[in-house]
C-alpha atoms as a PDB file:
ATOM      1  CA  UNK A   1      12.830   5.350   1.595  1.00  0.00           C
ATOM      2  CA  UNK A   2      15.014   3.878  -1.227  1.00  0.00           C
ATOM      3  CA  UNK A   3      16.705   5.235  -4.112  1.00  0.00           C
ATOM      4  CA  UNK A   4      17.110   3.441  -7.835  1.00  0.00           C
ATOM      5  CA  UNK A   5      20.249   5.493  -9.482  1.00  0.00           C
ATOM      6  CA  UNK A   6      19.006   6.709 -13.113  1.00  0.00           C
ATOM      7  CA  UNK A   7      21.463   8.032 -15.616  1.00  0.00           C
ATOM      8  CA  UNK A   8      20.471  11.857 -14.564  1.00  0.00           C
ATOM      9  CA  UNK A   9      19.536  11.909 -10.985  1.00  0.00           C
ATOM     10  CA  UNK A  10      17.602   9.292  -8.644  1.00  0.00           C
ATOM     11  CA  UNK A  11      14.166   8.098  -8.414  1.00  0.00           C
ATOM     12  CA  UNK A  12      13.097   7.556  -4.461  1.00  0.00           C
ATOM     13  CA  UNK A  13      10.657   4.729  -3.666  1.00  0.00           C
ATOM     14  CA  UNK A  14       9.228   2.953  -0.757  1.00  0.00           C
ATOM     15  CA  UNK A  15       9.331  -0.575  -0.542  1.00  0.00           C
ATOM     16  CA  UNK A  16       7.338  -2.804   1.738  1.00  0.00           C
ATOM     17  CA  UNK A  17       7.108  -6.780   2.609  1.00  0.00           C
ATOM     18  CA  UNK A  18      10.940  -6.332   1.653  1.00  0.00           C
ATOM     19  CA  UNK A  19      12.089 -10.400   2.533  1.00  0.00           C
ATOM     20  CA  UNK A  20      12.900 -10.670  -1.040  1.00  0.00           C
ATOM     21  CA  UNK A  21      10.271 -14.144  -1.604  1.00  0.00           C
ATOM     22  CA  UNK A  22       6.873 -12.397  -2.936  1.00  0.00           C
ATOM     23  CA  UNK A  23       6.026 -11.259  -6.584  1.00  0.00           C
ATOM     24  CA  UNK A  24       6.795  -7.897  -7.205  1.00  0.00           C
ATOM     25  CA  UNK A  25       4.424  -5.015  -7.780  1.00  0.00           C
ATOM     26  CA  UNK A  26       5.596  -1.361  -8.664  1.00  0.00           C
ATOM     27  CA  UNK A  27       3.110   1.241  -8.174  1.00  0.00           C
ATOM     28  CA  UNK A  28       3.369   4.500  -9.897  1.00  0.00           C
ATOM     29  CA  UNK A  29       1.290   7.961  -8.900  1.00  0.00           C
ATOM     30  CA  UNK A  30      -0.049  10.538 -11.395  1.00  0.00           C
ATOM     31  CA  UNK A  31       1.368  13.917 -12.302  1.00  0.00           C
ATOM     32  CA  UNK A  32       1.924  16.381  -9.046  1.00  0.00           C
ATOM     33  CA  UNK A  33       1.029  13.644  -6.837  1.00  0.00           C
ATOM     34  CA  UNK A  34       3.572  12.127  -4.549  1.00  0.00           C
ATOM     35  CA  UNK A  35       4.087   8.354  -3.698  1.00  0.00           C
ATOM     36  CA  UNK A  36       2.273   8.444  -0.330  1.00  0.00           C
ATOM     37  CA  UNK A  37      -0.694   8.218  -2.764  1.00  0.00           C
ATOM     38  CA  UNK A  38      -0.616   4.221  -2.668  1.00  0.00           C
ATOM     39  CA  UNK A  39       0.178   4.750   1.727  1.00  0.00           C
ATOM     40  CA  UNK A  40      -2.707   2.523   2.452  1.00  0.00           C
ATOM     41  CA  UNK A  41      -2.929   0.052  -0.732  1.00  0.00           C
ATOM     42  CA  UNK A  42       0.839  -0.951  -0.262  1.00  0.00           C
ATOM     43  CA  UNK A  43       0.626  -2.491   3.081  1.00  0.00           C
ATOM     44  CA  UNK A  44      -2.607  -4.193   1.995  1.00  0.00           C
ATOM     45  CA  UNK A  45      -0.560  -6.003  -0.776  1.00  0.00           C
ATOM     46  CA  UNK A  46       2.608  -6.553   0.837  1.00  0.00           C
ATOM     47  CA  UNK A  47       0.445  -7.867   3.889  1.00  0.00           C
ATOM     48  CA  UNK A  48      -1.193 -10.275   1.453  1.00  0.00           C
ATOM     49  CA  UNK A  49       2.621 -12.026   0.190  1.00  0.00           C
ATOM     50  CA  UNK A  50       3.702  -8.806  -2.567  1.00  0.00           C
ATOM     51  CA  UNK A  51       6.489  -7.042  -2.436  1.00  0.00           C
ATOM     52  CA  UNK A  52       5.328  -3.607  -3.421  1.00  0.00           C
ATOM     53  CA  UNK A  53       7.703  -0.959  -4.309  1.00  0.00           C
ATOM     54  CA  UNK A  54       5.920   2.676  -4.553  1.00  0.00           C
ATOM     55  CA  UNK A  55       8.302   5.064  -6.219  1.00  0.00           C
ATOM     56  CA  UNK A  56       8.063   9.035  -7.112  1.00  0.00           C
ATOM     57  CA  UNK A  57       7.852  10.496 -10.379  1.00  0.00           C
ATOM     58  CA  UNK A  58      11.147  12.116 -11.795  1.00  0.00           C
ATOM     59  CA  UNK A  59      10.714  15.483 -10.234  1.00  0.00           C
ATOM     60  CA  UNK A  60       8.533  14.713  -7.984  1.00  0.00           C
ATOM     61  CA  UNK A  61       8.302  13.862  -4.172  1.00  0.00           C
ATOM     62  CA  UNK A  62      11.923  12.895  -3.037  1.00  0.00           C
ATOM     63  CA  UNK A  63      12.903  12.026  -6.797  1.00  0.00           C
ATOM     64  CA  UNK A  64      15.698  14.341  -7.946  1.00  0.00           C
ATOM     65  CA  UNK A  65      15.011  17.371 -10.303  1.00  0.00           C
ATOM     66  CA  UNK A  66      18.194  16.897 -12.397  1.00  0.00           C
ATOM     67  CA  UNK A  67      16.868  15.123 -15.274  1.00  0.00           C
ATOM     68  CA  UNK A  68      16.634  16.664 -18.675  1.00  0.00           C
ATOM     69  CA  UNK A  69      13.501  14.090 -19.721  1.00  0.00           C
ATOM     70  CA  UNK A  70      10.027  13.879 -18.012  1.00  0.00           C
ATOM     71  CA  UNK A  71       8.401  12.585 -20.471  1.00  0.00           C
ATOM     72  CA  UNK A  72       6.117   9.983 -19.760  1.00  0.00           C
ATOM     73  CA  UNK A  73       8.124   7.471 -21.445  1.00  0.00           C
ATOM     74  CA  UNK A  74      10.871   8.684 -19.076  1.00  0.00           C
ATOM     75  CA  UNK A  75       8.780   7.835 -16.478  1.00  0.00           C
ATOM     76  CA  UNK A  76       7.836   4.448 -18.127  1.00  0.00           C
ATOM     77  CA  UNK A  77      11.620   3.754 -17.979  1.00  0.00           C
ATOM     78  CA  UNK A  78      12.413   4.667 -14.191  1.00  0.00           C
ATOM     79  CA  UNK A  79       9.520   1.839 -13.841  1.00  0.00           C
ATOM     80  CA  UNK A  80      11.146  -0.888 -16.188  1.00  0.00           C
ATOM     81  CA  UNK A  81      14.887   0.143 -14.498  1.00  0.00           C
ATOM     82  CA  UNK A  82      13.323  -0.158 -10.910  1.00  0.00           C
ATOM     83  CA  UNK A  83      11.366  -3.774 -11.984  1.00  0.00           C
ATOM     84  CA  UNK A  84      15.239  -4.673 -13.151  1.00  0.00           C
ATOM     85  CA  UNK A  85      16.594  -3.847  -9.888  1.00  0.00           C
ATOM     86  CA  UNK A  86      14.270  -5.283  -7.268  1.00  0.00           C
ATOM     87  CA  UNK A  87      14.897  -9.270  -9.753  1.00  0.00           C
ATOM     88  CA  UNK A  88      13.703  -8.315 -12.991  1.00  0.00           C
ATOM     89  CA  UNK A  89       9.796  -9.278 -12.344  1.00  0.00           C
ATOM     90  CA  UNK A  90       7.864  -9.827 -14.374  1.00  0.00           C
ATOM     91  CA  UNK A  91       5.698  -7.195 -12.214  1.00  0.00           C
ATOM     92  CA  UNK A  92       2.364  -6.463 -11.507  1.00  0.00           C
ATOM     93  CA  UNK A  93       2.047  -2.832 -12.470  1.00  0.00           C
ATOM     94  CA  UNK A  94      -0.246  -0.153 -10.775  1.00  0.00           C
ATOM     95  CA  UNK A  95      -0.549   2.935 -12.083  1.00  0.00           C
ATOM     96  CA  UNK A  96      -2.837   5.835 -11.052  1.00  0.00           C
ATOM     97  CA  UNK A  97      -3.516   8.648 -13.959  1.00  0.00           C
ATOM     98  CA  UNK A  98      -0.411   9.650 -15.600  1.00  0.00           C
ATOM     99  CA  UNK A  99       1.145   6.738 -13.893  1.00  0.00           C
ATOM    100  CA  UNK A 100      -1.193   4.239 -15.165  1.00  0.00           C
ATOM    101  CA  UNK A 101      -0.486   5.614 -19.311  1.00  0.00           C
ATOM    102  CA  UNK A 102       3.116   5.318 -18.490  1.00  0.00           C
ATOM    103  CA  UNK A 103       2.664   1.712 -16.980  1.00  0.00           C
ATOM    104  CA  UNK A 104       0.807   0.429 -20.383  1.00  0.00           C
ATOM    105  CA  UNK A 105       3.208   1.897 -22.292  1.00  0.00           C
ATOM    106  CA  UNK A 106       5.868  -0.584 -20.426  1.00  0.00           C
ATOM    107  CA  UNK A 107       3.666  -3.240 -20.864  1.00  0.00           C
ATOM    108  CA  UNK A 108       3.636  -3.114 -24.962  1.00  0.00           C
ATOM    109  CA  UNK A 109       7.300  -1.822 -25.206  1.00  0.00           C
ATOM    110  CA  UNK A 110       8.636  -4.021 -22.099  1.00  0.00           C
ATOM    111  CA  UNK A 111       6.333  -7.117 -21.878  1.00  0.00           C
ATOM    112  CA  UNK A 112       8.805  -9.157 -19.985  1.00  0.00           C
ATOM    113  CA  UNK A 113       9.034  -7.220 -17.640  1.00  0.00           C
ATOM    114  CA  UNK A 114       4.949  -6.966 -16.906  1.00  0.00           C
ATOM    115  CA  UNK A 115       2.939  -9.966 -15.248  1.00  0.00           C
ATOM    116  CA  UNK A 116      -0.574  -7.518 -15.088  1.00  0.00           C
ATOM    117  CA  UNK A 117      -1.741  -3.934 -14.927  1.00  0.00           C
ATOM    118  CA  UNK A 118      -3.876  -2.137 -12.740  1.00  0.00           C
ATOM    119  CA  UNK A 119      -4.772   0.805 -14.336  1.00  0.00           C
ATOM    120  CA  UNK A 120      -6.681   3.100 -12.186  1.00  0.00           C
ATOM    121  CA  UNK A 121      -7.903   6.638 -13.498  1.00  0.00           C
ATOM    122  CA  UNK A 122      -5.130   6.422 -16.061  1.00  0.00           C
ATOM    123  CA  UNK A 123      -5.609   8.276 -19.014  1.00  0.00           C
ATOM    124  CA  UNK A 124      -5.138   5.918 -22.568  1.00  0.00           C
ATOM    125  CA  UNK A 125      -6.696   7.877 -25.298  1.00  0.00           C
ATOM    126  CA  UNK A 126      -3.396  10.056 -25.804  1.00  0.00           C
ATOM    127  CA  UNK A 127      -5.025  13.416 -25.255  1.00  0.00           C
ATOM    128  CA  UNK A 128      -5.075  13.326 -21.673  1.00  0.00           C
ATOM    129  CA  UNK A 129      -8.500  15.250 -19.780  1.00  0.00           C
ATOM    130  CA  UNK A 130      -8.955  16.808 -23.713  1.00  0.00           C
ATOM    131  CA  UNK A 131      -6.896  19.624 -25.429  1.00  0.00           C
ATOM    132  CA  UNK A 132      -8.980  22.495 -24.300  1.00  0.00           C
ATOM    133  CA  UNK A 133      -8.876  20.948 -20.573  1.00  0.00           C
ATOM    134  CA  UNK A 134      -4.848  20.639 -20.950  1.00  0.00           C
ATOM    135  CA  UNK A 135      -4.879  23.900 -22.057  1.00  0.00           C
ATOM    136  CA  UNK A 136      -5.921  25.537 -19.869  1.00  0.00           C
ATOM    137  CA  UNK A 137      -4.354  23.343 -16.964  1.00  0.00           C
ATOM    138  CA  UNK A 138      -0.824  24.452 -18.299  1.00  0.00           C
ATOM    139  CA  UNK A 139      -2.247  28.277 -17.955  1.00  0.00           C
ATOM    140  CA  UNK A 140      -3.013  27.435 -15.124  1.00  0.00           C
ATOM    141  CA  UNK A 141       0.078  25.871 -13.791  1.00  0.00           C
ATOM    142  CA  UNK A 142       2.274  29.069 -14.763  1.00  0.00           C
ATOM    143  CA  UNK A 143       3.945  30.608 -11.793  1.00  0.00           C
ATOM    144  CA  UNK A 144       3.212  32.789  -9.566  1.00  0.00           C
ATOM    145  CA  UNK A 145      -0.511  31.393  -9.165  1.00  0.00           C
ATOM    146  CA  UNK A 146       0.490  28.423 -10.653  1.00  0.00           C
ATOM    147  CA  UNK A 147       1.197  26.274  -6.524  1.00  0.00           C
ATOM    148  CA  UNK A 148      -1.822  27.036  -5.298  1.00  0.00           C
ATOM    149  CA  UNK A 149      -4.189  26.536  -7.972  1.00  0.00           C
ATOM    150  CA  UNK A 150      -2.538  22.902  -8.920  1.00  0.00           C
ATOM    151  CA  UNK A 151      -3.068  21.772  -5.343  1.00  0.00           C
ATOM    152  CA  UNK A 152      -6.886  23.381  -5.211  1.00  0.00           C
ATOM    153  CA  UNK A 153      -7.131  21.460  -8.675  1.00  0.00           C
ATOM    154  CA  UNK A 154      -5.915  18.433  -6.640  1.00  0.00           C
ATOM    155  CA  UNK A 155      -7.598  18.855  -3.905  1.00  0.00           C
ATOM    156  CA  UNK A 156     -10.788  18.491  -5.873  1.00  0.00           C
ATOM    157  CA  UNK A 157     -10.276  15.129  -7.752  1.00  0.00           C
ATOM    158  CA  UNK A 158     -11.205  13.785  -4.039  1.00  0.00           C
ATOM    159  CA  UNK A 159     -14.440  13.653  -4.396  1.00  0.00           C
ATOM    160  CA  UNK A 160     -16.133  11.288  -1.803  1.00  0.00           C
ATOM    161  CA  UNK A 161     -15.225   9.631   1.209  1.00  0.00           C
ATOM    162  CA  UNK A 162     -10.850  10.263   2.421  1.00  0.00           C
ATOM    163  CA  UNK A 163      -8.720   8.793   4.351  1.00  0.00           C
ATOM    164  CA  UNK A 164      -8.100   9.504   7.657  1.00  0.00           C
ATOM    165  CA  UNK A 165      -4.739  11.067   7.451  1.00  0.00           C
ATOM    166  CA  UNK A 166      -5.740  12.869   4.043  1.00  0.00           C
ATOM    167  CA  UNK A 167      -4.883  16.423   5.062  1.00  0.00           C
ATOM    168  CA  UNK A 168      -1.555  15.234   5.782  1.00  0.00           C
ATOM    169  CA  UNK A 169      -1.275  14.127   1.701  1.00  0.00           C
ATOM    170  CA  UNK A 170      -3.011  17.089   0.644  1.00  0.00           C
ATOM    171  CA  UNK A 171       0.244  18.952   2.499  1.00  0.00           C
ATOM    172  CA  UNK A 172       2.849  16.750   0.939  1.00  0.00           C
ATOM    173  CA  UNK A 173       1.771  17.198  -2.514  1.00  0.00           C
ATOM    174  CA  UNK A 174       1.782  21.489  -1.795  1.00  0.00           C
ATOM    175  CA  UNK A 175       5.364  21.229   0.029  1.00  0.00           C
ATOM    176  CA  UNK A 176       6.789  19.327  -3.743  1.00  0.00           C
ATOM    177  CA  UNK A 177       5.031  22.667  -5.252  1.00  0.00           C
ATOM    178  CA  UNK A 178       6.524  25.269  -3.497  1.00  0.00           C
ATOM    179  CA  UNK A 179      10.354  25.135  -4.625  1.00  0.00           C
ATOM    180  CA  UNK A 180      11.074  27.195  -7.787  1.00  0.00           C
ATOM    181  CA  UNK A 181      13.286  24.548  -9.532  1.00  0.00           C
ATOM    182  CA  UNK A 182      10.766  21.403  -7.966  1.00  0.00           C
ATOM    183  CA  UNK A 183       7.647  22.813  -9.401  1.00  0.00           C
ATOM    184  CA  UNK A 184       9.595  23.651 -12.100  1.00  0.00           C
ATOM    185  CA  UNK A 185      10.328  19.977 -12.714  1.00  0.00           C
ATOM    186  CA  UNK A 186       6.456  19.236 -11.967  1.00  0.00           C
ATOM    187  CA  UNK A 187       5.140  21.680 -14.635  1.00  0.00           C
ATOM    188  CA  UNK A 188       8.196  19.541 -17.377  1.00  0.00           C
ATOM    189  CA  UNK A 189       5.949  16.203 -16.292  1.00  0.00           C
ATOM    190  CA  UNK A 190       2.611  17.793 -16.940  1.00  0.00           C
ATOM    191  CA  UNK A 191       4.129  19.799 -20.604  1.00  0.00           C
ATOM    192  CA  UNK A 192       5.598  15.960 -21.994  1.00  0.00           C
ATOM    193  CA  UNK A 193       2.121  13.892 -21.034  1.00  0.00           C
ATOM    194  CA  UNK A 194       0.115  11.337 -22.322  1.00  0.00           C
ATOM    195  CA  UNK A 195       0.414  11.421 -26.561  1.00  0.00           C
ATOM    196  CA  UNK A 196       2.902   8.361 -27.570  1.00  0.00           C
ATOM    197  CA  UNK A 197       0.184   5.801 -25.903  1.00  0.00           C
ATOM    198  CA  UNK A 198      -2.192   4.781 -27.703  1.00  0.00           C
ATOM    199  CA  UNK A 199      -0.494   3.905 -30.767  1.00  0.00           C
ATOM    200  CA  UNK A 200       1.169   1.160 -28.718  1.00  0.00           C
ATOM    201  CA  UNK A 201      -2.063  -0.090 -26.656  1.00  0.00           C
ATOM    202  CA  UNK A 202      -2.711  -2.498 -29.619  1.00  0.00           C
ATOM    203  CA  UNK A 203       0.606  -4.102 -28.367  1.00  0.00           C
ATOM    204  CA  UNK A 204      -0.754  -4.226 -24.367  1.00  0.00           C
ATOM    205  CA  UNK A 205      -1.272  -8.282 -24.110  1.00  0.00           C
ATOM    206  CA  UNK A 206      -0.994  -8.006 -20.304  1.00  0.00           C
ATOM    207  CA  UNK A 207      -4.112  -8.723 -18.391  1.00  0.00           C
ATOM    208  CA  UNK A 208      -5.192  -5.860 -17.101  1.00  0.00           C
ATOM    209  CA  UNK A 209      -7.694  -4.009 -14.489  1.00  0.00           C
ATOM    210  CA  UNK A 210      -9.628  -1.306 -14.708  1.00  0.00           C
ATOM    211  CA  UNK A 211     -10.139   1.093 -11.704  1.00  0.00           C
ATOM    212  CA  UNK A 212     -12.210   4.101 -11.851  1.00  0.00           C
ATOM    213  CA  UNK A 213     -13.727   6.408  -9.113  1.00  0.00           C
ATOM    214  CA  UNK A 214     -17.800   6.574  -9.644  1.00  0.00           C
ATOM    215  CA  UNK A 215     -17.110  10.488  -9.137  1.00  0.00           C
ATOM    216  CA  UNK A 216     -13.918  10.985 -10.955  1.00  0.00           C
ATOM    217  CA  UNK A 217     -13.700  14.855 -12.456  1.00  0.00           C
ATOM    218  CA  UNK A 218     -11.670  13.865 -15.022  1.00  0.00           C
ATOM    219  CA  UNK A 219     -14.259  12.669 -17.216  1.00  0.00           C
ATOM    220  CA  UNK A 220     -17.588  13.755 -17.800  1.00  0.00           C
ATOM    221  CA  UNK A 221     -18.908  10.176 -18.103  1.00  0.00           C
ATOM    222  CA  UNK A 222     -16.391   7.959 -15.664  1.00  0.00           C
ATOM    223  CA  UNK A 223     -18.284   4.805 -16.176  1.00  0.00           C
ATOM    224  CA  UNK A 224     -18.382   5.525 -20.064  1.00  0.00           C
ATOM    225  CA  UNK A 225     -14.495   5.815 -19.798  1.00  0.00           C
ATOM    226  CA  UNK A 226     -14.097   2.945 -17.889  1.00  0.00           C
ATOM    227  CA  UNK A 227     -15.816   0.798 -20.055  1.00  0.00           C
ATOM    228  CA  UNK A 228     -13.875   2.253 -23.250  1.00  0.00           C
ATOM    229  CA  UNK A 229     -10.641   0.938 -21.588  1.00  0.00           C
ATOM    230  CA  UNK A 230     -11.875  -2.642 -20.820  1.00  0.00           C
ATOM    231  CA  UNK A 231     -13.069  -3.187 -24.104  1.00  0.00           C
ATOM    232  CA  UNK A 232      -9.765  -1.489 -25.445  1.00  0.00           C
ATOM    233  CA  UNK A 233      -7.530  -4.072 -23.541  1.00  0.00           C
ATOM    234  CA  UNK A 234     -10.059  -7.278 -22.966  1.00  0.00           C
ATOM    235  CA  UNK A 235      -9.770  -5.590 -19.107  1.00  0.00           C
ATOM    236  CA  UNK A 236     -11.935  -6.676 -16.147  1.00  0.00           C
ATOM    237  CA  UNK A 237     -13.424  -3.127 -14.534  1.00  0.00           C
ATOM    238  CA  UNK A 238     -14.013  -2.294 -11.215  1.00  0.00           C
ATOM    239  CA  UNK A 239     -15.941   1.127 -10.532  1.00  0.00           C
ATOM    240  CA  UNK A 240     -15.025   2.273  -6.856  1.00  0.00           C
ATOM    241  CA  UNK A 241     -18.578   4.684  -5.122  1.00  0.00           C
ATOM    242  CA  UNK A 242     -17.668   7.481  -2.993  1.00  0.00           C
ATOM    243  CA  UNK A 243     -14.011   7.615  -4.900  1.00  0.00           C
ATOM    244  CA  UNK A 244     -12.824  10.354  -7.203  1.00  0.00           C
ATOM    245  CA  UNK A 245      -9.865  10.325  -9.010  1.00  0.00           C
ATOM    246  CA  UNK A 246      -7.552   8.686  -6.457  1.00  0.00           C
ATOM    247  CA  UNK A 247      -9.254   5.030  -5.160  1.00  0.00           C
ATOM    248  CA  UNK A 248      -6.256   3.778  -4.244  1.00  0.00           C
ATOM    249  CA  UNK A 249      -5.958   6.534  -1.423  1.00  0.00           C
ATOM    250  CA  UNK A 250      -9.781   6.992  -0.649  1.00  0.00           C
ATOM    251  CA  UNK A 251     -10.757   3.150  -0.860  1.00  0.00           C
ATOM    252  CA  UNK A 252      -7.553   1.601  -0.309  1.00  0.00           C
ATOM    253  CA  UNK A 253      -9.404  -1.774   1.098  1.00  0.00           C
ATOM    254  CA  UNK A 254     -11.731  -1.854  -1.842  1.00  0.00           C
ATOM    255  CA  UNK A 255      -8.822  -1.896  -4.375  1.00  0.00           C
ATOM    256  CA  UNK A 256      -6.702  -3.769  -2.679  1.00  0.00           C
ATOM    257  CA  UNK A 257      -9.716  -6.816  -2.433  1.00  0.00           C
ATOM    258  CA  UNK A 258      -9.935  -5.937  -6.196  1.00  0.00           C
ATOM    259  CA  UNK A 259      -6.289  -6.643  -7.206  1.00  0.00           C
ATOM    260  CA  UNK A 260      -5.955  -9.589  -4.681  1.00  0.00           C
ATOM    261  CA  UNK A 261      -8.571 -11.375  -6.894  1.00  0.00           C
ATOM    262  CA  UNK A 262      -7.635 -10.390  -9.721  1.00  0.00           C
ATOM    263  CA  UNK A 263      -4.307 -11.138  -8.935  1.00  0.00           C
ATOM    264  CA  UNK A 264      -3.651 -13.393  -5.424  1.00  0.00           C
ATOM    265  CA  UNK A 265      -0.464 -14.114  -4.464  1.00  0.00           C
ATOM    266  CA  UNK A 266      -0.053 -18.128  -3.572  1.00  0.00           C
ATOM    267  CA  UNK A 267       3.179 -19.195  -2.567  1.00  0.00           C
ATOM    268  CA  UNK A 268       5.443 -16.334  -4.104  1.00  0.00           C
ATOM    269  CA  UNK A 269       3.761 -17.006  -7.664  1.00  0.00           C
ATOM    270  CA  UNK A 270       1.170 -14.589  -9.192  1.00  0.00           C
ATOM    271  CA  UNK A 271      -1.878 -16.129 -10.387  1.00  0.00           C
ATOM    272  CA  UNK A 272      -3.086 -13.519 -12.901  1.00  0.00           C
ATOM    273  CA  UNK A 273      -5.349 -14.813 -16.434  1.00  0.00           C
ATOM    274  CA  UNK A 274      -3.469 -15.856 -19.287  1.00  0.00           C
ATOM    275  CA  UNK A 275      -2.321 -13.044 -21.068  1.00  0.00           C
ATOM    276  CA  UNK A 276      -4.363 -11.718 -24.107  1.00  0.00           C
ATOM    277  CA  UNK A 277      -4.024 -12.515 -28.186  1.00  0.00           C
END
């Protein structure tokens, strides 16, 4: 585990195939979710000539809580500031739900700094799972009940086929929920979500990648979704069976075949499709 300093506290991040020669990818995880998420779709990439960095949310996982922001342009910024530190990219960007918004929103502020997206589950339409959905989610997420009810709620965007070593996951997303000032912090990430994106997506001229789970909770037509968001950003889609909201943990080998194709690594240089517009 690494640290990148940020203004208000520190954002922690893994980093794998670290020799300093392969393009760089950054992978960021959705709301309440920890960066373990991408424990099996790192190696994959960094095996294949990437250097993949896997970081926390602000808040989240081994991130600090001190910050005053966690919006998800925040969060969009901890991902330009780490692409700065590990050379300055460009990057391929993977982001998973909440991570994936905050990753296009890089990618139309910030387009030097982004070589490609992968965008899997990621919510684009700026009104996250819907308002009544959200609604009641933040209810939800109000303490005392709050813990255990966003890790059931977790626990249930699985749907389909897990990973071996998914219980252990399951129980490092519920430790991150169980400190007052943590969850706290967690709850701040899920209030600020989603909203500023898609006034910006018009400005996304990154090639991009669609990822969605065939059983994916999130939306009531996945595939319908899906589709929106390739025609949206000119975006190849992949739709992962036996996957819910979190392919990148419960498929890792599918994805990773996915984003090597769409984006193979030859000789330290990226070979992603010309950029759009």
């Amino acid at each position: 585990m690494r640290y990148l300093q940020r203004p208000e506290g520190r954002i922690a991040y893994d980093l794998h195939g670290a020799d300093g020669t392969g393009p760089l990818v950054v992978c960021i995880p959705g709301m309440a979710d920890v960066r373990g998420t991408y424990r099996h779709l790192a190696p994959e990439l960094a095996a294949a000539g990437y250097r993949v960095a896997a970081m926390d949310l602000r808040g989240h996982g081994d991130s600090d809580i001190s910050f005053t922001d966690y919006s998800t342009l925040a969060i969009a910024g901890d991902a330009a500031a780490l692409v700065e530190e590990l050379g300055g990219g460009p990057a391929l960007l993977v982001g998973n739900s909440l991570g994936g918004t905050a990753a296009a929103w890089l990618a139309a502020t910030r387009p030097e700094l982004v070589q490609g997206l992968v965008l899997i589950g990621a919510f684009l339409r700026g009104d996250g799972a819907g308002r009544l959905k959200e609604q009641s989610m933040r209810a939800m997420f109000l303490r005392p009940w709050g813990p255990g009810l966003v890790h059931k709620y977790l626990s249930g965007l699985f749907a389909g086929r897990t990973a071996d070593d998914h219980a252990d996951h399951l129980a490092a997303i519920r430790a991150q929920l169980s400190p007052p000032q943590r969850y706290r912090a967690v709850r701040s990430v899920i209030a600020n979500s989603y909203r500023p994106v898609p006034a910006r997506l018009d400005d996304v001229r990154a090639p991009a990648l669609v990822v969605m789970g065939e059983l994916d909770s999130d939306w009531p037509d996945p595939a319908a979704e899906a589709a929106w968001m390739g025609e949206r950003l000119g975006a190849e889609v992949l739709m992962v069976p036996e996957s819910g909201h979190y392919p990148q943990a419960q498929q890792a080998e599918t994805v990773a075949s996915a984003v090597l194709a769409f984006a193979p690594a030859d000789r330290g240089e990226p070979g992603l499709p010309h950029p759009r517009g």
